[in-house]
Protein backbone atom coordinates (compact mmCIF):
# COMPACT_ATOMS: atom_id res chain seq x y z
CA UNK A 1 86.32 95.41 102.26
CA UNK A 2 87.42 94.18 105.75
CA UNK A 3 90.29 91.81 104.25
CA UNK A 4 90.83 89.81 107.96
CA UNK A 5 87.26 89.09 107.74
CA UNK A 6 87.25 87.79 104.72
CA UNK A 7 90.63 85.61 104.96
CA UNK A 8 88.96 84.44 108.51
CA UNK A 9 86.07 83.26 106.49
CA UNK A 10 88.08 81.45 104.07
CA UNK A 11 90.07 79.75 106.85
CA UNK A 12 93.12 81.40 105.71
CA UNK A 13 96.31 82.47 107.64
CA UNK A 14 98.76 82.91 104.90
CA UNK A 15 100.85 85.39 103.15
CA UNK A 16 99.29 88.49 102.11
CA UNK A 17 101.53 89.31 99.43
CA UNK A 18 100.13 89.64 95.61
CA UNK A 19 102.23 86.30 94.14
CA UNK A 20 101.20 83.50 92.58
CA UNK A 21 101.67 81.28 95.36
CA UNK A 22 99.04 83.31 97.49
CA UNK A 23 96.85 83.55 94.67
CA UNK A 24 97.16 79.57 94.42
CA UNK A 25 96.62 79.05 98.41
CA UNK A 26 93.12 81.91 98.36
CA UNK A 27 91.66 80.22 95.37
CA UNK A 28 92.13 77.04 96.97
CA UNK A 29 91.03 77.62 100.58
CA UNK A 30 87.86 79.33 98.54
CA UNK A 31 87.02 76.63 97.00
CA UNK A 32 87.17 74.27 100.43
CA UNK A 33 84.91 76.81 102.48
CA UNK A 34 82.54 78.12 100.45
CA UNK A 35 80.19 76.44 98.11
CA UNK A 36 79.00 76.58 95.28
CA UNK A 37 75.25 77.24 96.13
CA UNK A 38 71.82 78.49 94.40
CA UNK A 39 69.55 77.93 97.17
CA UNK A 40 68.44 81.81 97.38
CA UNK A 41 66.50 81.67 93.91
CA UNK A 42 64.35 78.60 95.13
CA UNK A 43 63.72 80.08 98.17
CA UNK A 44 62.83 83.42 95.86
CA UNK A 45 65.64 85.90 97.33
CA UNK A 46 66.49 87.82 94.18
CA UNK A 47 70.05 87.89 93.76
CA UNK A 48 71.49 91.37 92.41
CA UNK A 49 74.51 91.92 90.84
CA UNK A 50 75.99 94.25 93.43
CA UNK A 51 79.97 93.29 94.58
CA UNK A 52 78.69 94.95 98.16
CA UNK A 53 75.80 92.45 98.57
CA UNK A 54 78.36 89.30 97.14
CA UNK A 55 80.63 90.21 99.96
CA UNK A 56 78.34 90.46 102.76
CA UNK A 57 76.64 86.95 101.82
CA UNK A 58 79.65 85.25 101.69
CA UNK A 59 81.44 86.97 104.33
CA UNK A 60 78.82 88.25 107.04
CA UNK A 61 76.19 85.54 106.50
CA UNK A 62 78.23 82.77 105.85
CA UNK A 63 76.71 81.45 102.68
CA UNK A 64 78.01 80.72 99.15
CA UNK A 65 76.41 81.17 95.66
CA UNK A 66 76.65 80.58 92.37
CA UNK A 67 78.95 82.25 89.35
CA UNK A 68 78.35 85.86 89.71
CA UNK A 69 78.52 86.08 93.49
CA UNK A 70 81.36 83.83 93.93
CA UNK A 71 83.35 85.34 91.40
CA UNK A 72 82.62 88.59 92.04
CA UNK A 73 82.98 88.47 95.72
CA UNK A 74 86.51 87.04 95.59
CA UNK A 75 87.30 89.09 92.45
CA UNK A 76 86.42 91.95 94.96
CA UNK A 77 89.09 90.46 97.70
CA UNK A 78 91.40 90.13 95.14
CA UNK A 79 91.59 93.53 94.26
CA UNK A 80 91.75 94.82 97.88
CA UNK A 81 94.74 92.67 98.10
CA UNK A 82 96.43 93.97 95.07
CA UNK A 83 96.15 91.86 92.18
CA UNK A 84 94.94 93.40 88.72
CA UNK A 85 91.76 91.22 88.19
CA UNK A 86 89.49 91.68 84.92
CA UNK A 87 86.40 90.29 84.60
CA UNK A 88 85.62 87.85 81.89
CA UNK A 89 82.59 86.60 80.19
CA UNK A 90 82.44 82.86 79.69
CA UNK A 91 80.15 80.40 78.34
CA UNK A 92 79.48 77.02 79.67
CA UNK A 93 79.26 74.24 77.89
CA UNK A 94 75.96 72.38 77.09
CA UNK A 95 76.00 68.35 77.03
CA UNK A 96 74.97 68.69 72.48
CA UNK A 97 78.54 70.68 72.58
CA UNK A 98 77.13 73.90 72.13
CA UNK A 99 77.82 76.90 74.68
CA UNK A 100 75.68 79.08 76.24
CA UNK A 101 75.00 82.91 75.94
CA UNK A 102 77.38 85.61 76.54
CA UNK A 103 77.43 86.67 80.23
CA UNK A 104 76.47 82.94 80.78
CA UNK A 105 79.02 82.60 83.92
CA UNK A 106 81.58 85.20 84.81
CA UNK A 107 85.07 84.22 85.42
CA UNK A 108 88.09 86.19 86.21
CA UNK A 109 91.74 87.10 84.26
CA UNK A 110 94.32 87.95 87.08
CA UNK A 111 97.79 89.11 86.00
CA UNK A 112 100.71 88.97 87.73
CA UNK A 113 104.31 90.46 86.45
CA UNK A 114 103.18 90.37 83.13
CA UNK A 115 101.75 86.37 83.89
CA UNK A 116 97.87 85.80 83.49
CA UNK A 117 96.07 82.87 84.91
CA UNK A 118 92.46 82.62 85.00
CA UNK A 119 91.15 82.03 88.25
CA UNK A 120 87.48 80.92 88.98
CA UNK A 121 85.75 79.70 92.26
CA UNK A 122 82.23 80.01 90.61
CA UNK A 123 81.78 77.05 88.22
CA UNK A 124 81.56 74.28 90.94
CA UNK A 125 83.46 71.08 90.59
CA UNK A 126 86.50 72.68 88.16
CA UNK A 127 89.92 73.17 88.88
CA UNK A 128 91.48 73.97 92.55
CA UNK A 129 93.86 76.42 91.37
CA UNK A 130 94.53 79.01 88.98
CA UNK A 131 95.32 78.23 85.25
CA UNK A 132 97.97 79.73 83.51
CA UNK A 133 96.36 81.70 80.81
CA UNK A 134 99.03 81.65 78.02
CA UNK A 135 100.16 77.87 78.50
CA UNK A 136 98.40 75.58 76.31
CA UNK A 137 99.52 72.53 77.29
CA UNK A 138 98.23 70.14 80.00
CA UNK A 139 98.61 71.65 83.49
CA UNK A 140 97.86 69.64 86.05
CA UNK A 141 95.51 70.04 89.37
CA UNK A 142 94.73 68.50 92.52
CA UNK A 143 91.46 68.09 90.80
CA UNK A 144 92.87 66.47 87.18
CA UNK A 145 94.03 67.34 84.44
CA UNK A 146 92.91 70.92 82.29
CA UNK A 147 94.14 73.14 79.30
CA UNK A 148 93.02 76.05 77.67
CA UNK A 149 92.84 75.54 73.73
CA UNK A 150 92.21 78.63 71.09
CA UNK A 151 89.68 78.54 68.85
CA UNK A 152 89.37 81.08 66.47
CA UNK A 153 89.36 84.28 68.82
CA UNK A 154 88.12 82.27 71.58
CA UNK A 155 89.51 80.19 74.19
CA UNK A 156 87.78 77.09 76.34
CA UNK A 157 88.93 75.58 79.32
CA UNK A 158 89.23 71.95 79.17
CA UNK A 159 89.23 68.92 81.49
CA UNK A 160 90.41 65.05 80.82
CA UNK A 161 87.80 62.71 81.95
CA UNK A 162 88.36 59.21 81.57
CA UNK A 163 90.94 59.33 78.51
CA UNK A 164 89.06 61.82 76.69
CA UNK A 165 88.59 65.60 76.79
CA UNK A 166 85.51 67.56 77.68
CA UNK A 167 84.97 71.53 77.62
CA UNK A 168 84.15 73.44 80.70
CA UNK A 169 83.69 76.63 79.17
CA UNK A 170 84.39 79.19 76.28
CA UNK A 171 86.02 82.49 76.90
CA UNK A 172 86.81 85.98 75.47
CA UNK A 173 89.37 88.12 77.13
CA UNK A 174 87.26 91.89 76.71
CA UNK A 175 87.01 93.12 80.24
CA UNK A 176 83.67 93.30 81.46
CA UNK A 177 81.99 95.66 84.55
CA UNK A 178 79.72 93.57 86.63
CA UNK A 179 77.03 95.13 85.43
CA UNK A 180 77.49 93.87 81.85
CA UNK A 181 76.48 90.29 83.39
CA UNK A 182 73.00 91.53 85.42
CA UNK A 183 70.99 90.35 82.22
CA UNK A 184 71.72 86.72 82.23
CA UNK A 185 72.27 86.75 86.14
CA UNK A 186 68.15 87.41 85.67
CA UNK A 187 68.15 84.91 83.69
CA UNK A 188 69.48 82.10 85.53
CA UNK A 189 66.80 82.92 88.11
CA UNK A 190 63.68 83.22 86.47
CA UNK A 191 64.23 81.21 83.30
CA UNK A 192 62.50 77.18 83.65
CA UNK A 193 65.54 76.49 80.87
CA UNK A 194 68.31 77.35 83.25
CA UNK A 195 69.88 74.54 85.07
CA UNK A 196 69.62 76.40 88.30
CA UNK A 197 65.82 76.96 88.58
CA UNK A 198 65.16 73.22 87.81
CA UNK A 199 66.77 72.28 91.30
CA UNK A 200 68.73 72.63 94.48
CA UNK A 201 72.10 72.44 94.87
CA UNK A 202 75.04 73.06 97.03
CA UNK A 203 78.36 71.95 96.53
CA UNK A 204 81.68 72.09 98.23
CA UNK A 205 85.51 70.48 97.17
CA UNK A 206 86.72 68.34 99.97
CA UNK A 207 90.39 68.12 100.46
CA UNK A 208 90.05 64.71 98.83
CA UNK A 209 86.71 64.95 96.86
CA UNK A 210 83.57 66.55 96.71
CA UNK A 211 80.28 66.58 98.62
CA UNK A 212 76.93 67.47 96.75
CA UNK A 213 73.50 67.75 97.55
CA UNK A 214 71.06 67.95 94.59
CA UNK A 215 67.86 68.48 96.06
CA UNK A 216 67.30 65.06 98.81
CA UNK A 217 70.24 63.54 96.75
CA UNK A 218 73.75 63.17 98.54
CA UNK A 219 76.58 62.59 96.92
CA UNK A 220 80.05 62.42 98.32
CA UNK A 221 83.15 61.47 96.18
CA UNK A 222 86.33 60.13 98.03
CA UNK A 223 89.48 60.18 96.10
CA UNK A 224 87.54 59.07 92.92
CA UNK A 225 84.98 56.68 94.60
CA UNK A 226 81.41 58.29 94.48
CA UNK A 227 78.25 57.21 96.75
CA UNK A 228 75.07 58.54 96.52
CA UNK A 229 72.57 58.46 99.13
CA UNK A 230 68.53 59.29 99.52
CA UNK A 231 67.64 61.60 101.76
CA UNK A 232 64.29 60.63 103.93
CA UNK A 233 62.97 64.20 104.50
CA UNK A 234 63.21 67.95 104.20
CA UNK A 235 64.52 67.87 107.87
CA UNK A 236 67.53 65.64 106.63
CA UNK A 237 68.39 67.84 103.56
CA UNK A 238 68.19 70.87 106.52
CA UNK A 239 70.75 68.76 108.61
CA UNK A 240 72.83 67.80 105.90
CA UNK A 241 72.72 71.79 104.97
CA UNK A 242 74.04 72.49 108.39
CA UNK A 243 76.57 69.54 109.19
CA UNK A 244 78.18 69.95 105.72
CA UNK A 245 78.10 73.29 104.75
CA UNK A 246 77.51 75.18 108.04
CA UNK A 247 74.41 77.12 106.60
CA UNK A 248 71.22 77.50 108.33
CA UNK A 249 68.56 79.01 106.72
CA UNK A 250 67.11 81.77 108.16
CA UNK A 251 63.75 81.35 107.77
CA UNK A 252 63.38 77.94 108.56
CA UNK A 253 62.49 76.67 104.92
């Protein structure tokens, strides 16, 4: 792990020291530099679960990912810097309510002086900073509003959208090697049910918003105000790629 080229990736020149505050700042500067990306299984890279391979991708070639890489790469960062950081098997929720399989996204428990918070930079457009673990009231983000309820032995991450609440994901708290998630990592890039082999997307927080594209769609959302455009071409969606999310693909496609 070469920490100063990781924090130069990230854009971030703060303090190195294992608190909460620093924890807050990496998550955050994450989150606004690298996105949230699955563009390697539709151009039929297969994407291993290897923490070496994570790091390089994100750090060396400048590109994102999606749960598993983002995660693990910055779980990876976290851990040179310090922090104890466990990883956690989650499962996303499905618009019927259900939740997916185990090992369906992989999110992180980081403890600090006896404080956990789950921190996550892998599910997209989610909160911009850690969430206190044991708190279950509201706790409020740059991005709106979350909680973590219990249920049963479980826990879910929440969000309030437009007066009501909505689940992000389910959680346990077992600790989990990264090899426990390779099956469903498969999964998510061979299966026609999973979201991310239906289409392409790359996604980024803004320090006011969001920008998306979603195959030629692209969708930028300015302190609550969304607009969605058409794009014309491949060579547009290539542009946007590059203007928006600095990433060129190497072979052209």
């Amino acid at each position: 792990m070469n920490i100063d080229r990781y924090l130069h990736r990230i854009r971030y020149e703060g303090a190195r020291t294992p608190t909460i505050a620093t924890l807050r700042a990496l998550h955050r500067q994450h989150l606004l530099t690298v996105p949230f990306e699955n563009l390697d299984i539709h151009l039929g890279r297969p994407i291993a679960i290897d923490e070496d391979a994570f790091v390089r991708k994100v750090v060396e070639e400048r590109r994102g990912g999606f749960c598993y890489e983002l995660n693990g790469a910055f779980g990876a960062l976290l851990r040179a810097l310090g922090y104890n950081v466990a990883n956690l098997s989650a499962r996303a929720s499905s618009a019927d309510g259900s939740f997916g399989s185990e090992f369906d996204h992989l999110t992180l428990l980081v403890t600090i002086d006896g404080e956990r918070w789950i921190a996550d930079v892998g599910f997209g457009d989610s909160f911009l900073e850690p969430l206190r673990l044991d708190d279950r009231f509201d706790q409020n983000d740059p991005a709106g509003t979350f909680r973590i309820e219990q249920r049963d032995v479980d826990l879910v991450v929440c969000r309030s959208k437009t007066d009501a609440w909505s689940d992000e994901y389910l959680f346990t708290l077992g600790e989990h090697p990264l090899e426990d998630f390779a099956g469903m990592c498969r999964y998510h890039q061979t299966s026609p049910q999973s979201h991310f082999t239906r289409k392409r997307i790359c996604s980024m927080a803004t320090p006011d918003g969001r920008i998306t594209l979603s195959d030629l769609r692209l969708i930028t959302t300015t302190r609550g105000e969304r607009v969605e455009r058409e794009l014309a071409s491949e060579d547009e969606w290539r542009a946007v790629l590059r203007a928006e999310f600095a990433i060129s693909l190497a072979d052209g496609r």
